[in-house]
Protein backbone atom coordinates (compact mmCIF):
# COMPACT_ATOMS: atom_id res chain seq x y z
CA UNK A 1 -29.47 62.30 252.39
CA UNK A 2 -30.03 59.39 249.77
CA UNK A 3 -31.07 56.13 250.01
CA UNK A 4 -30.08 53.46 247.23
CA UNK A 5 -31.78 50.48 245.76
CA UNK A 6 -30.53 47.70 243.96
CA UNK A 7 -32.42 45.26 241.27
CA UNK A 8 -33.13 42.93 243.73
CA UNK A 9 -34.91 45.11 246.16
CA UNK A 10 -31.71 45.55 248.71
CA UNK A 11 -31.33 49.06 250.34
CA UNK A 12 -28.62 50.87 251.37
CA UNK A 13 -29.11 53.84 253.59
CA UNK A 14 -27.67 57.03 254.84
CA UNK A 15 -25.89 58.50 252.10
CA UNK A 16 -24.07 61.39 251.59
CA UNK A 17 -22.01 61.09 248.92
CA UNK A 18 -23.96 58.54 247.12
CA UNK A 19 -20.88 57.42 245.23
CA UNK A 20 -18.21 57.79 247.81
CA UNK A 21 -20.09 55.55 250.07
CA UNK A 22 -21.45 52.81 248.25
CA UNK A 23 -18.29 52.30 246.68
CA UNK A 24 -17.47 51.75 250.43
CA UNK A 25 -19.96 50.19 251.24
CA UNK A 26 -19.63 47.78 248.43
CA UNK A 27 -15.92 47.03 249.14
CA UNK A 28 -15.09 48.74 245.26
CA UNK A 29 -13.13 51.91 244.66
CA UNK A 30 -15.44 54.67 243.81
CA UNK A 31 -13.75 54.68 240.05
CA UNK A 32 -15.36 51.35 239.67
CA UNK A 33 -18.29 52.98 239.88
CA UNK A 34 -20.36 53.64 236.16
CA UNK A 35 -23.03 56.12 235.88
CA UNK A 36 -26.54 54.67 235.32
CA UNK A 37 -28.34 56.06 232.86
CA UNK A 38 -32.60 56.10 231.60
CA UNK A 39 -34.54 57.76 228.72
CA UNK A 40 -37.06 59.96 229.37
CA UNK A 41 -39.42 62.14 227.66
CA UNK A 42 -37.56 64.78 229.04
CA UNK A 43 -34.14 63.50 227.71
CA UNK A 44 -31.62 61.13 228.98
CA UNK A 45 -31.04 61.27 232.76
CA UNK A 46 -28.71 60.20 235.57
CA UNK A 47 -30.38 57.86 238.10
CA UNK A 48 -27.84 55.86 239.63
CA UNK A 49 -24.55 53.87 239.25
CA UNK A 50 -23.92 50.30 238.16
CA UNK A 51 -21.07 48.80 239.83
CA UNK A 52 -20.36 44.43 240.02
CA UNK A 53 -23.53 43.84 238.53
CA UNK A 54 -25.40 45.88 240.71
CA UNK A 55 -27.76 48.18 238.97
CA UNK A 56 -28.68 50.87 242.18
CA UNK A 57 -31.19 53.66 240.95
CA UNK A 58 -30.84 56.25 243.65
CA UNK A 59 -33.10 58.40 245.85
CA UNK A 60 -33.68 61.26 247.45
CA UNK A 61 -35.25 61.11 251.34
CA UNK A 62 -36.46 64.00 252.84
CA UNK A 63 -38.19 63.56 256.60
CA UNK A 64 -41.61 62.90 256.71
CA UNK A 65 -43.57 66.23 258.34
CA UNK A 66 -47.24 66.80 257.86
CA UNK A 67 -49.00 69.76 259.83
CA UNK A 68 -52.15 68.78 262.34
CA UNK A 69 -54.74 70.58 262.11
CA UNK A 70 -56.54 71.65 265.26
CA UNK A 71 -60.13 69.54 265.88
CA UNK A 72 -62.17 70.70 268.96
C-alpha cells in the first residue's frame, strides 16, 4: 500500500495503484499524470507524479509491528 503527499503537506491514502488512483482521486485521467523525478547520488530516481500543479512524492507504508519482550 502507498500513501502520497503533496507540496503542501495534504495526504492521500490507501493506494494501490498509486497512479490509477490518484488520477481518480484527483478527478484527472491517469495520462495526465507526469512522472516526478530527483537526483541522487545514486542516479536519477522516480519518486512521484506531478499532475495540476501538484507535486506528490510517494511512499511506501508497511504496518507498524515491534516484538515485546518478556519482563518478569
Amino acid at each position: 500500500m502507498f500513501m502520497a503527499m503533496d507540496q503542501y503537506g495534504e495526504t492521500y491514502h490507501d493506494l494501490k495503484y498509486p497512479r490509477k488512483d490518484l488520477a481518480e482521486k484527483l478527478g484527472f485521467s491517469p495520462s495526465s499524470l507526469n512522472k516526478m523525478y530527483v537526483d541522487s547520488k545514486e542516479g536519477v530516481k522516480h519518486v512521484g507524479y506531478i499532475i495540476g500543479g501538484l507535486w506528490l512524492r510517494l511512499y511506501n507504508v508497511t504496518p507498524f509491528e515491534r516484538k515485546e519482550s518478556n519482563y518478569a
